[in-house]
Protein backbone atom coordinates (compact mmCIF):
# COMPACT_ATOMS: atom_id res chain seq x y z
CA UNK A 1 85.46 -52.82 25.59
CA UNK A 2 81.97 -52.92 24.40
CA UNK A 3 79.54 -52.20 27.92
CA UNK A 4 76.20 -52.97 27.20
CA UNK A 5 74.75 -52.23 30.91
CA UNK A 6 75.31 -48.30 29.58
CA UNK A 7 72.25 -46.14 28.96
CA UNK A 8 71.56 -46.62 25.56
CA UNK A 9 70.53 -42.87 24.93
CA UNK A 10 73.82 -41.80 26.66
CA UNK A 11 75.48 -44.35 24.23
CA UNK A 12 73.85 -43.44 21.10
CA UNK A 13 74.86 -39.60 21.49
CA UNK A 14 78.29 -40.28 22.45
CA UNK A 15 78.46 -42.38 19.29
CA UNK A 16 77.53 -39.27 17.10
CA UNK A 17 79.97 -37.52 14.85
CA UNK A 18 80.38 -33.41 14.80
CA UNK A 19 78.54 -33.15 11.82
CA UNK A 20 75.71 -35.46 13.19
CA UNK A 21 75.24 -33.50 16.38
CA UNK A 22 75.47 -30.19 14.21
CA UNK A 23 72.31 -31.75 12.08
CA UNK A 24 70.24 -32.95 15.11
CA UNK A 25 70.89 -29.08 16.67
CA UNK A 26 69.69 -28.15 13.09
CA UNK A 27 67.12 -30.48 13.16
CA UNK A 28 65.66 -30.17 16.45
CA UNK A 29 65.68 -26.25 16.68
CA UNK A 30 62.59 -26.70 13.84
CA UNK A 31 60.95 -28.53 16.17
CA UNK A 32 61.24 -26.03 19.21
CA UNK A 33 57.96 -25.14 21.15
CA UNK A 34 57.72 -23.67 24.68
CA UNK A 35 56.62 -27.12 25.33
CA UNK A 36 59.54 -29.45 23.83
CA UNK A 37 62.87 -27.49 24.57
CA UNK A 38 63.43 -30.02 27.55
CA UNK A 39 64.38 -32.26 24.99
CA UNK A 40 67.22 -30.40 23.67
CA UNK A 41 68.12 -29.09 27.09
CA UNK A 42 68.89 -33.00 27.88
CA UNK A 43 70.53 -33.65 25.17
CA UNK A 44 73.24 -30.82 25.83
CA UNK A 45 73.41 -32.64 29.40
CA UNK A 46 74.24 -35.43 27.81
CA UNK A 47 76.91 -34.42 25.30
CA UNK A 48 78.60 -32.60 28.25
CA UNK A 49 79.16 -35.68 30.25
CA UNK A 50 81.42 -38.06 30.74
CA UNK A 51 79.48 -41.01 32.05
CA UNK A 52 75.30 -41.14 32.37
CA UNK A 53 74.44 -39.62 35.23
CA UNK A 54 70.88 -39.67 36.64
CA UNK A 55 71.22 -37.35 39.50
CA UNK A 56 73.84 -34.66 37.29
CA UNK A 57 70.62 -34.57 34.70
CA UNK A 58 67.76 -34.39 37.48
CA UNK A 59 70.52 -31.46 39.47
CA UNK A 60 70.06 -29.18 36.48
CA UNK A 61 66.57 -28.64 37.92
CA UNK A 62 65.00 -28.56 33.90
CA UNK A 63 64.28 -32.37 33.85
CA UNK A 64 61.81 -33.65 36.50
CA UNK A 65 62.02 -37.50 37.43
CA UNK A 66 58.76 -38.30 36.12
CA UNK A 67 59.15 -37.24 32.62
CA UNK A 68 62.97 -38.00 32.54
CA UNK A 69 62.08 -41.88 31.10
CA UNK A 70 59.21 -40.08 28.51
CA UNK A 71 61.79 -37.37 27.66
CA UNK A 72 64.53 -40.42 26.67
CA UNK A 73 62.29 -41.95 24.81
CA UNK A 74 61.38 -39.30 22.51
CA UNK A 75 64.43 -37.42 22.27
CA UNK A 76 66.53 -41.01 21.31
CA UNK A 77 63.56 -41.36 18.42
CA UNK A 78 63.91 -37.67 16.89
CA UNK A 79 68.35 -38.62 16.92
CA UNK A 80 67.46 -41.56 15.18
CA UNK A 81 64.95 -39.50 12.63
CA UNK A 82 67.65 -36.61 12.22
CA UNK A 83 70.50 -39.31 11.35
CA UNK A 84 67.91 -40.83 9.10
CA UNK A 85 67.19 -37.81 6.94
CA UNK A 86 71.11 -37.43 6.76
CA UNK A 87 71.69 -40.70 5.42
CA UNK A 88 74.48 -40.23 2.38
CA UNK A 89 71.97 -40.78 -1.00
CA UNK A 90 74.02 -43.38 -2.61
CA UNK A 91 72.90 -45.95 -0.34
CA UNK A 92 70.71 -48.05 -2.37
CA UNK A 93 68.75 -49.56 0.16
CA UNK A 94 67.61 -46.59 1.95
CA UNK A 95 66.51 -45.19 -2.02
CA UNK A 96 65.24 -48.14 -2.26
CA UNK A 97 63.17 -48.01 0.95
CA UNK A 98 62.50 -44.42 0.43
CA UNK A 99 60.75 -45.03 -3.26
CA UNK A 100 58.32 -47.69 -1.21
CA UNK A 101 57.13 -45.43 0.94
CA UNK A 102 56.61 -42.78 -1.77
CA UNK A 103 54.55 -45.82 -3.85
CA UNK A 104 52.75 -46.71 -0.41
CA UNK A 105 51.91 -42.85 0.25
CA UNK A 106 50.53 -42.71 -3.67
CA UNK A 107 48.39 -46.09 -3.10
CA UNK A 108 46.50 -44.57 0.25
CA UNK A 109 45.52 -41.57 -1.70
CA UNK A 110 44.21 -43.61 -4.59
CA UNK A 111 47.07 -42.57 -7.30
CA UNK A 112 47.21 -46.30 -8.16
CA UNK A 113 49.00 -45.75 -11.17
CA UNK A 114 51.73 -43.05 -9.91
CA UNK A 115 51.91 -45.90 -7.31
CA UNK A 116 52.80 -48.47 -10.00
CA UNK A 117 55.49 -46.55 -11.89
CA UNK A 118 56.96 -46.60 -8.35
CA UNK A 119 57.42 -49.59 -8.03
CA UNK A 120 58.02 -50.89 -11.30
CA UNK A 121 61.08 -48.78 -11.01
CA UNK A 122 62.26 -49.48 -7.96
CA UNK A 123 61.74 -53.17 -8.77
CA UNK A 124 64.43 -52.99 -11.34
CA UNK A 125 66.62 -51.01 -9.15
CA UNK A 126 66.25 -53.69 -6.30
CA UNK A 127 66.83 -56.97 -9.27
CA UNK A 128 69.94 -55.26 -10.40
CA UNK A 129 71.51 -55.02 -6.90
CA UNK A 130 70.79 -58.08 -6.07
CA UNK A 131 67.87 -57.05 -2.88
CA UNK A 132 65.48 -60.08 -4.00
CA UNK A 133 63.66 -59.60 -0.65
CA UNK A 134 62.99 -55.61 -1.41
CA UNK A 135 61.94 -56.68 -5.11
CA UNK A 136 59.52 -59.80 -3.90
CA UNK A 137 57.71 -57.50 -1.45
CA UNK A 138 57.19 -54.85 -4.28
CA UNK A 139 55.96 -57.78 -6.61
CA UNK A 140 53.50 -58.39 -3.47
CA UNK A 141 52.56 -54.78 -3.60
CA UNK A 142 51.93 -54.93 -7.14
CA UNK A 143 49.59 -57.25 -6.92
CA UNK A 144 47.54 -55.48 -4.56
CA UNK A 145 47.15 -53.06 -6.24
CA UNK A 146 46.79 -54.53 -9.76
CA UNK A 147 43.93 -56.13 -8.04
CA UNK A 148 42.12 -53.03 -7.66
CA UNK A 149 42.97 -51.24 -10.55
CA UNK A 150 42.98 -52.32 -14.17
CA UNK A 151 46.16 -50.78 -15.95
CA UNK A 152 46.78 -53.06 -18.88
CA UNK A 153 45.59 -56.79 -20.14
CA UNK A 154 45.32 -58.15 -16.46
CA UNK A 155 45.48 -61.45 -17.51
CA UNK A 156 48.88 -60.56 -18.94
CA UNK A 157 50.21 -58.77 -15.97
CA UNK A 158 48.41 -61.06 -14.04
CA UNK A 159 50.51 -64.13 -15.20
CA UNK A 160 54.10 -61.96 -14.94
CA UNK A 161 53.52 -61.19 -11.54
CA UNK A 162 52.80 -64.65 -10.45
CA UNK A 163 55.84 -66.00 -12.52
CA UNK A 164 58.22 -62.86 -10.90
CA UNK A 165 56.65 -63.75 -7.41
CA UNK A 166 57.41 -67.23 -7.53
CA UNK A 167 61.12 -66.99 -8.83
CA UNK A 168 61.93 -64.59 -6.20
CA UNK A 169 60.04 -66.74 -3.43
CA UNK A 170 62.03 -69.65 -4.61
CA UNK A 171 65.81 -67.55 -4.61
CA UNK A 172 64.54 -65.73 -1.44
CA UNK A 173 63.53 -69.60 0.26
CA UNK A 174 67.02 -70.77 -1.04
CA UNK A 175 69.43 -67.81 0.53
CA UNK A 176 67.20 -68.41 3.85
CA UNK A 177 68.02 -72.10 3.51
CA UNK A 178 71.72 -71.40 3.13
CA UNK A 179 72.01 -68.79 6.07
CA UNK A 180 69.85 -70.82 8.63
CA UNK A 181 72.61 -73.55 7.83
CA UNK A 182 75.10 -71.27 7.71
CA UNK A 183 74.17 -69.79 11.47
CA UNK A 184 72.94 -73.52 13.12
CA UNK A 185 77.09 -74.25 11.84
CA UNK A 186 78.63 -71.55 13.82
CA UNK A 187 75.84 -72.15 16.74
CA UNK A 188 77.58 -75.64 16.89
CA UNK A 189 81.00 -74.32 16.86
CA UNK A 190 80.25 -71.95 19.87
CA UNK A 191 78.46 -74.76 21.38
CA UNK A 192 80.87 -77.44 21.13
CA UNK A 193 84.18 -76.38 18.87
CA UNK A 194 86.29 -78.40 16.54
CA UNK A 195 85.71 -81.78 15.89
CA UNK A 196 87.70 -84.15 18.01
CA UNK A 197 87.09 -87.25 16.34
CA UNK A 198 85.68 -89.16 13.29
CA UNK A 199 82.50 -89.74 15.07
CA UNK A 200 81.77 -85.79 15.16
CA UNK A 201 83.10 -85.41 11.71
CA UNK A 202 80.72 -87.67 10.22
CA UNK A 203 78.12 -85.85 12.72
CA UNK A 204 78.98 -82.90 10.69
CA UNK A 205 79.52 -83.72 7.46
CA UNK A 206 76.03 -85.36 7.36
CA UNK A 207 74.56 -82.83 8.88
CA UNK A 208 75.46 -80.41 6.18
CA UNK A 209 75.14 -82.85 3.35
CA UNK A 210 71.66 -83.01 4.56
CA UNK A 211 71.29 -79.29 4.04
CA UNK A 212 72.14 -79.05 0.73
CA UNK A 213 71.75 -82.21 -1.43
CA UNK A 214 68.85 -80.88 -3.67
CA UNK A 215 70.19 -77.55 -4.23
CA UNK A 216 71.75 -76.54 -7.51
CA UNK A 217 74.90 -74.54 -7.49
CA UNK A 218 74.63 -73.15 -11.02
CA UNK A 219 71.23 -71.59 -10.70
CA UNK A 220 72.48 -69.44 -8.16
CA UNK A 221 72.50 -65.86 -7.85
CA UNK A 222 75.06 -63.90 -6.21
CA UNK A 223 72.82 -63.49 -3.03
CA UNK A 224 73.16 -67.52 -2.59
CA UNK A 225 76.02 -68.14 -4.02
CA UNK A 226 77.00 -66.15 -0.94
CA UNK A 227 75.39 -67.95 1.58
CA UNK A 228 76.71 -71.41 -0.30
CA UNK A 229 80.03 -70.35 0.36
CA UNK A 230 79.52 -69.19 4.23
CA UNK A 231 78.07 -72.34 4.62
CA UNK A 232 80.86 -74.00 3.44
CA UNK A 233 83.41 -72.45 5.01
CA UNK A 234 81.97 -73.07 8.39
CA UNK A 235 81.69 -76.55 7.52
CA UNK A 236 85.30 -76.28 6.53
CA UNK A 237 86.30 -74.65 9.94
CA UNK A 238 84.58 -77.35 11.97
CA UNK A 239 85.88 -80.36 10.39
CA UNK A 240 89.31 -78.32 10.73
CA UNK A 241 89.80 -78.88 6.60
CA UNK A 242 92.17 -76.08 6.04
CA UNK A 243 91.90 -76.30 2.17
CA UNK A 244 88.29 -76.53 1.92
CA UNK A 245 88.42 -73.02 3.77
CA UNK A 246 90.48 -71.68 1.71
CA UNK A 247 89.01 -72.92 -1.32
CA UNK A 248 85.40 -71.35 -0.45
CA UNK A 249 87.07 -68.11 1.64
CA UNK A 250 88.71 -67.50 -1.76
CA UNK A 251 85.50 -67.97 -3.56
CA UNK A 252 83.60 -65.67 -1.26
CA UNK A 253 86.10 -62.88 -1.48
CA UNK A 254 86.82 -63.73 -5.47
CA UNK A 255 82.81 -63.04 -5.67
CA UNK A 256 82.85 -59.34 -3.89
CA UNK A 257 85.61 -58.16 -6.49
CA UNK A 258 83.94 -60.17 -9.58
CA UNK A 259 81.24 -57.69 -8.37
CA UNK A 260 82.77 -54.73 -7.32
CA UNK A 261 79.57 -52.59 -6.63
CA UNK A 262 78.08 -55.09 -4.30
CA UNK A 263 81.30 -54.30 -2.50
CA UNK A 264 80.02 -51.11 -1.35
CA UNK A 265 76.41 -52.47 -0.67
CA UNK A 266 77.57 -54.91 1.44
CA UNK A 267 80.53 -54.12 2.95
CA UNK A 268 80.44 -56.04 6.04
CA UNK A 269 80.12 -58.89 4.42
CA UNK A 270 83.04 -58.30 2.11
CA UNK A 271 85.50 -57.19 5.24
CA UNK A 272 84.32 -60.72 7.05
CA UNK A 273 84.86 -62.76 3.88
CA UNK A 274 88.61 -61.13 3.08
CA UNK A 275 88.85 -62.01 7.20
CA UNK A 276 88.34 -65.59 6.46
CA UNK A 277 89.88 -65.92 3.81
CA UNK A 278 93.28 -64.45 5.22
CA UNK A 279 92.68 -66.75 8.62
CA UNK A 280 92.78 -69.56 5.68
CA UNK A 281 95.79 -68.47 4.44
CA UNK A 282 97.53 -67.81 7.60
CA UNK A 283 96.29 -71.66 9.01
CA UNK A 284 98.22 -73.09 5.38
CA UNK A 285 100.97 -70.51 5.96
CA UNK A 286 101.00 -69.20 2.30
CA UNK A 287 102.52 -65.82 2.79
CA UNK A 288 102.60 -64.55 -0.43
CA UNK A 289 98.92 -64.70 -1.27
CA UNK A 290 98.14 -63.43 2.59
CA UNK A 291 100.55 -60.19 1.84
CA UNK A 292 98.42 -59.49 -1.49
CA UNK A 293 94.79 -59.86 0.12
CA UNK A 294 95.65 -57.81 2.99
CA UNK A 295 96.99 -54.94 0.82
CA UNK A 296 94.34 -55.75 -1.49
CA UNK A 297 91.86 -55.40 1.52
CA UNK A 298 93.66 -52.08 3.08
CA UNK A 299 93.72 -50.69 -1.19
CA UNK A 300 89.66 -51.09 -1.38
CA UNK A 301 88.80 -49.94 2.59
CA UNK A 302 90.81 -46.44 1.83
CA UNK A 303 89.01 -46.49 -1.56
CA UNK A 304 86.33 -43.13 -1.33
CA UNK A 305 84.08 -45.49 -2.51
CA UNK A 306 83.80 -47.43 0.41
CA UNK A 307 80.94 -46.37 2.80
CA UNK A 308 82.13 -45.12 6.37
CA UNK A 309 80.39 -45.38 9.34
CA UNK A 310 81.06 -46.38 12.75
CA UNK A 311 80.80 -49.93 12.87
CA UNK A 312 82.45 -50.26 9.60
CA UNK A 313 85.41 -48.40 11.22
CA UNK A 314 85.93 -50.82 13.71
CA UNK A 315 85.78 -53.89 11.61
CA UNK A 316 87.90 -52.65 9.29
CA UNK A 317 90.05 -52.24 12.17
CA UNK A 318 89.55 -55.47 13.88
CA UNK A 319 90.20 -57.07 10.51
CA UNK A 320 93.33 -55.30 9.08
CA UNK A 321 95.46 -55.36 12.60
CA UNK A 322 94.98 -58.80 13.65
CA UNK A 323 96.13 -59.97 10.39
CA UNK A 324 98.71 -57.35 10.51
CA UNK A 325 99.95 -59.30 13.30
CA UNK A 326 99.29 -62.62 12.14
CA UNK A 327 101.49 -61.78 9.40
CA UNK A 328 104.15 -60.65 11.70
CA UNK A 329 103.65 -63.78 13.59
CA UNK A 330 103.79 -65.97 10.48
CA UNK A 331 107.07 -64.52 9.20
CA UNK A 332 108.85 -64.58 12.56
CA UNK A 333 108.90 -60.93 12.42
CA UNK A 334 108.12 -60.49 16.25
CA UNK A 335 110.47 -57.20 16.67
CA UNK A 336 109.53 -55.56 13.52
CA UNK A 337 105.73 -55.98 14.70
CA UNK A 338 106.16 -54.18 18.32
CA UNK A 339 105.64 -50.81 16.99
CA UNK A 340 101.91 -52.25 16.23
CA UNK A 341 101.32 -52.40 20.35
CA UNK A 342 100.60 -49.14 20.79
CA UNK A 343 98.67 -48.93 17.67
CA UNK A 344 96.27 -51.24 18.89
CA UNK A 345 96.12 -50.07 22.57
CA UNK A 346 94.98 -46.91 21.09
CA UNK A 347 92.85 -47.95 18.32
CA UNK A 348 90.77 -50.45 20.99
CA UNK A 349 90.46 -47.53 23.15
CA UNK A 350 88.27 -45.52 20.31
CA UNK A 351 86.88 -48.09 19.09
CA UNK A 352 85.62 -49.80 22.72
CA UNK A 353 81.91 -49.39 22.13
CA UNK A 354 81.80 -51.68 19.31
CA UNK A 355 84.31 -54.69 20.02
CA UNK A 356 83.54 -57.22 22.51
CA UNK A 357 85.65 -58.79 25.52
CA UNK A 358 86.20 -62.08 22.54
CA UNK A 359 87.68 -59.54 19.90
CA UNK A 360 89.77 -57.61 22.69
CA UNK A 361 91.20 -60.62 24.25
CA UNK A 362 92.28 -62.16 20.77
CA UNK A 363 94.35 -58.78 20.30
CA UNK A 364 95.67 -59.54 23.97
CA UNK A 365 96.62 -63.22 22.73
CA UNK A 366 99.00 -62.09 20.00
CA UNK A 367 100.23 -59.15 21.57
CA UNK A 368 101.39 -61.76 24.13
CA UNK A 369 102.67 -63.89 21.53
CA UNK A 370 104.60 -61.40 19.83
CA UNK A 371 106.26 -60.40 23.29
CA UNK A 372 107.02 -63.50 23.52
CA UNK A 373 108.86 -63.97 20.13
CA UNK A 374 110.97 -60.82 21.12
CA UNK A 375 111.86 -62.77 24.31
CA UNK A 376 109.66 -59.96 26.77
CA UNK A 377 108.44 -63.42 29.07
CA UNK A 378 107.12 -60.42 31.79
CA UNK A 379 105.15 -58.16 29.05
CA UNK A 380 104.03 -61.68 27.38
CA UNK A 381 102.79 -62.79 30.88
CA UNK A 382 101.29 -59.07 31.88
CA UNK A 383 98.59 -60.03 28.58
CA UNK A 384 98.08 -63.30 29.17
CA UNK A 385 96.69 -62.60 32.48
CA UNK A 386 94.47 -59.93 31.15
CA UNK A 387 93.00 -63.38 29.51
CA UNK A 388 93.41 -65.77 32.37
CA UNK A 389 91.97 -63.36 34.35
CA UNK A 390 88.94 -62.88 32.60
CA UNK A 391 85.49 -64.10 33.95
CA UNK A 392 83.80 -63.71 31.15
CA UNK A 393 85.28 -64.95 28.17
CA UNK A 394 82.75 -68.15 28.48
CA UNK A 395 82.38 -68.89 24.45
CA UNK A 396 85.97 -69.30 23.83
CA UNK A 397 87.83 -71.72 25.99
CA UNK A 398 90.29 -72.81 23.31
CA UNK A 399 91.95 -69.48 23.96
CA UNK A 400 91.53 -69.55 27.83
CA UNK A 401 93.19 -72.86 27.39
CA UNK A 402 96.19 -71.71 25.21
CA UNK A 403 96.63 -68.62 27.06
CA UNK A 404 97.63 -70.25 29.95
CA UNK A 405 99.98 -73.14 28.30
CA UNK A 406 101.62 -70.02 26.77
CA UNK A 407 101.81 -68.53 30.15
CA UNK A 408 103.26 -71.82 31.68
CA UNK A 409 106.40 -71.80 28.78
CA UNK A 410 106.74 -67.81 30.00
CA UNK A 411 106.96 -68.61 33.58
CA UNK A 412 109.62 -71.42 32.46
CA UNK A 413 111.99 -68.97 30.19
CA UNK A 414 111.98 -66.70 33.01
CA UNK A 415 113.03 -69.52 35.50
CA UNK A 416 110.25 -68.93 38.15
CA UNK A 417 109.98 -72.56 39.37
CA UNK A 418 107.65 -71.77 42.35
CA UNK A 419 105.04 -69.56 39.46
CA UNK A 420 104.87 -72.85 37.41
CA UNK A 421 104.43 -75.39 39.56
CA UNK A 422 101.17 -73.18 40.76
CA UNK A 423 100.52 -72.64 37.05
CA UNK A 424 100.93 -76.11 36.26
CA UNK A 425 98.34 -77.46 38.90
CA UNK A 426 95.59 -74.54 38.12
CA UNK A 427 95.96 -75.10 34.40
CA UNK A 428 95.59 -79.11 34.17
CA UNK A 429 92.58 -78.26 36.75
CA UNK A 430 90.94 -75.92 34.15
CA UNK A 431 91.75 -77.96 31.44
CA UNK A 432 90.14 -80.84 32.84
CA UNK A 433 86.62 -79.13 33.91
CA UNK A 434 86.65 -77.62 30.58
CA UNK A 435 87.09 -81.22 29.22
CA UNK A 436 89.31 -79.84 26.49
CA UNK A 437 92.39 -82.03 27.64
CA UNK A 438 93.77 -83.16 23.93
CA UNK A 439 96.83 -85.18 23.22
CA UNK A 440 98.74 -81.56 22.79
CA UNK A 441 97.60 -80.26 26.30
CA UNK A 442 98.79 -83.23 27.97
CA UNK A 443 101.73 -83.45 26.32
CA UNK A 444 103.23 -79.61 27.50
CA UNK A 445 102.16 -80.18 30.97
CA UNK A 446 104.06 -83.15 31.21
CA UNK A 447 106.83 -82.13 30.10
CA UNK A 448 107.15 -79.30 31.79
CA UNK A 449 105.78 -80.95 34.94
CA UNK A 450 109.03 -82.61 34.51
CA UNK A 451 111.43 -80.59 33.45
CA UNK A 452 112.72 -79.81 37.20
CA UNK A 453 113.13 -83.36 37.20
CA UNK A 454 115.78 -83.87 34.79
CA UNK A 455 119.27 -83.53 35.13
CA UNK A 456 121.21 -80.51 33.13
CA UNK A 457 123.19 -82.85 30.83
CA UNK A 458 119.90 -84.58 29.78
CA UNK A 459 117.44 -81.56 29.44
CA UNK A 460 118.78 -81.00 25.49
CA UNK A 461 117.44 -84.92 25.27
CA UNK A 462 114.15 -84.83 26.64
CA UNK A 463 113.68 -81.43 24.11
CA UNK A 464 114.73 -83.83 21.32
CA UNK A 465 112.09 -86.72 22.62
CA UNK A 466 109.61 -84.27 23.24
CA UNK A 467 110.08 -82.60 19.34
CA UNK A 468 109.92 -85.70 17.65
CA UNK A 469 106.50 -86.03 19.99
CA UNK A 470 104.98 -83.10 18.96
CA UNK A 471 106.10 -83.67 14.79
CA UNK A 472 104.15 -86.73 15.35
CA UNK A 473 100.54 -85.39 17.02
CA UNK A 474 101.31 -81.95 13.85
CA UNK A 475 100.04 -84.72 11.37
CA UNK A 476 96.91 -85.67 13.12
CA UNK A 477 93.74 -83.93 12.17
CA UNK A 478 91.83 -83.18 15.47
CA UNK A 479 95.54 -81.94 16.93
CA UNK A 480 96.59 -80.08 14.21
CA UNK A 481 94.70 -76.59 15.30
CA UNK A 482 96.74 -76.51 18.77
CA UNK A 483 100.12 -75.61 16.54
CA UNK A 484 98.41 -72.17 15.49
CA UNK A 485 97.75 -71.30 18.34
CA UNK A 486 100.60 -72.11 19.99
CA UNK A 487 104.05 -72.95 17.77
CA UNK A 488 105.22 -75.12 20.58
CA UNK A 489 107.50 -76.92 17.53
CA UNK A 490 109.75 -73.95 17.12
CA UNK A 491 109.87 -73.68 20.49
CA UNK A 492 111.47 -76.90 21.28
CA UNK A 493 113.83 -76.20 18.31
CA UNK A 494 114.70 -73.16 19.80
CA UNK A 495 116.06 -74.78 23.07
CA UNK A 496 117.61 -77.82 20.81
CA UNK A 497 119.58 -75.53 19.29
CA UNK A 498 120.12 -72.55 21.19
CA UNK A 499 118.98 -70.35 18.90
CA UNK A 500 115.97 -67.47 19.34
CA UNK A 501 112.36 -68.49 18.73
CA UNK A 502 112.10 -65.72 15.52
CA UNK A 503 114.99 -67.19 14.22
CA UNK A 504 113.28 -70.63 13.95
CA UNK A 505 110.56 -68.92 12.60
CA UNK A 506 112.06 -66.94 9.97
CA UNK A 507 113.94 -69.53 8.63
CA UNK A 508 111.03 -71.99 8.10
CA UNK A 509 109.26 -68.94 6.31
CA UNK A 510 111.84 -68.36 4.31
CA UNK A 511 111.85 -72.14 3.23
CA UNK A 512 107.98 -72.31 2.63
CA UNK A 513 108.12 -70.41 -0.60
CA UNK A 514 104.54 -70.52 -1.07
């Protein structure tokens, strides 16, 4: 997992490809001097090692302590430069950046009107990609300079300018309206979670009715239509309306491949949207449409088209296997998913610089689940502890919480009485400081609570009272959630009828034709 106490130098090299580290040699040996070679000489040190060490790099006796900091500095600047000047040249925001400091190197030597063709150019390049914010601070150039040199009728250009600048201030004000909403959203759901009742519903649904009652849909561009629909969708997730999500997850994807080139311009933004969108479909269990999208999704990532680079790598990652599993999981599929395990061990292993302890311990949650499905209670228990365990995982206590009520039903299948009474008391004791304790929560521990309690010829009865329970709290809004997370429904079945869980399972999915 991600450690961010590392050296950031040290991280930043060990992040570089063979090519990159071939083009910073490349690079650097035009900017050897007698007096700069230290540089280099600490960057070899670096490459070499294993883990940043301070005394291994002082040892070599060509680094003294007091320049060591000086020496970072500048030699983490000139990776940076060399990476820069290696950037692949169909990224149009780089050209794009590149042409304004071409016009800006023009202006200072007083070639106003090489300046201007610039820009004009690049202006157009910027409106047709959609980068309003590249094309409104050229329009602010413009104007600059059209101040200070007279090029055509300036009381014609004069009046275009203005018009472009204000039409691009207003877009540019709109898509910042839309993403501050959009962010303050998913600030309250890491602050607070789900709504619980129809007090915080209203909360929220005024809240973002606030937000947008004066804006107009159909003037948007694709730039806020985006942001519209990210609102929206976190709206959707708080309020827990599953097909409000998947109505504007569906328009946020549908609007990447009605636009196929901004695909490739913004490509993180098109992996998160197909990730939302398949969550969606996963929460309504429509399997056919979640099988299409994800090969859709793995069709257009393996497209050459697609840019590649690190972080993109493991998002695509992060995206395609834990719907891989959810799939798996949503079909009943648990056996025919195991091979995935050591997929994922390996793939979070390479890519451990760039997921966080959240991401990692959501893999850990349905690697757990799918143990359990295949009836491995001790393997299913080994991950869930790996969560329990887990000091950090502050911002999501739903799965802290569901972690260990799955742990609770392991401890049960595999009989150990004197595990789950301990379990019992230390999860209703974390479930009530988080004050998280919903109908759903209460209900398990209960019931398992007293499941010792019962006698053998009237255990197959309380599983019946305790089904027809949980059918009941599946049709409430604020309870609903718990049920993905935890299919405590097929469970029960399971035991009612002596039948595996992933039999359940695949029988409902089989009857959901959707």
């Amino acid at each position: 997992m991600a450690n961010h106490q590392k050296d950031f130098l040290f991280v930043l090299i060990k992040s570089l490809s063979k090519s990159e580290k071939r083009q910073f040699k490349i690079f650097a040996s035009r900017l050897e001097t007698s007096s700069n070679t230290k540089f280099i000489e600490l960057f070899n040190i670096l490459d070499k090692s294993e883990v940043y060490d301070e005394k291994l790099i002082l040892k070599s006796g060509v680094i003294q302590k007091v320049q060591l900091s000086n020496l970072k500095s500048y030699l983490y600047k000139q990776i940076l430069v060399s990476i820069r000047l290696n950037i692949p040249s169909q990224n149009i925001r780089y050209q794009l950046r590149e042409q304004m400091d071409f016009a800006v190197i023009l202006y200072n030597k007083g070639l106003y009107k090489q300046s201007l063709k610039i820009l004009d150019k690049t202006k157009q390049q910027a409106l047709e990609n959609d980068e309003k914010y590249m094309a409104y601070e050229i329009v602010e150039f413009e104007k600059l300079i059209e101040s200070q040199y007279i090029t055509r009728s300036i009381q014609g250009r004069a009046d275009e300018l203005v018009v472009q600048a204000k039409e691009l201030n207003y877009r540019n004000t709109i898509s910042s309206k839309l993403s501050n909403l959009s962010l303050q959203l998913y600030g309250i759901m890491l602050k607070t979670g789900y709504v619980k009742s129809d007090a915080e519903y209203k909360y929220i649904d005024d809240y973002f009715n606030r937000h947008i009652a004066k804006l107009d849909e159909s003037k948007f561009g694709f730039r806020e239509k985006y942001w519209f629909y990210n609102a929206n969708l976190w709206r959707s997730f708080l309020v827990q309306d599953f097909l409000a999500s998947y109505k504007f997850a569906y328009k946020w994807v549908q609007l990447f491949y009605d636009n196929p080139n901004m695909i490739y311009l913004n490509p993180v933004f098109f992996l998160k949207g197909n990730h939302y969108f398949l969550e969606s479909l996963y929460m309504l269990k429509y399997k056919s449409n979640f099988k299409k999208y994800l090969n859709l999704l793995e069709e257009t990532i393996a497209d050459p088209k697609f840019p590649v680079n690190d972080n993109l790598a493991s998002l695509s990652f992060l995206y395609v296997y834990n719907n891989k599993l959810n799939l798996h999981i949503l079909e009943g599929t648990f056996a025919e998913s195991e091979y995935l395990i050591p997929e994922i061990l390996s793939k979070i292993k390479i890519h451990s610089e760039h997921l966080d302890e959240h991401h990692e311990m959501v893999f850990f949650y349905k690697i757990a689940s799918i143990y359990f499905g295949v009836e491995k209670y001790n393997e299913c228990i080994n991950y869930l502890d790996k969560i329990i365990n887990n000091k950090n995982l502050t911002m999501r206590e739903d799965l802290m919480c569901f972690a260990r009520l799955l742990s609770l039903i392991a401890h049960y299948e595999l009989g150990k009485d004197y595990y789950l009474e301990n379990h019992l008391k230390s999860t209703y004791k974390f479930l009530l400081k988080m004050n998280d304790l919903h109908e759903v929560q209460k209900e398990i521990i209960k019931f398992l609570r007293n499941l010792n309690n019962f006698y053998p010829a009237d255990i197959k009865k309380e599983f019946k009272k305790m089904h027809a329970r949980f059918v009941e709290l599946e049709k409430n809004t604020y309870e609903k959630r718990a049920f993905l997370y935890l299919d405590i429904i097929s469970w029960l079945e399971s035991k009612i009828e002596n039948r595996k869980i992933a039999d359940i399972i695949k029988e409902k999915a089989k009857l959901n034709n959707r």
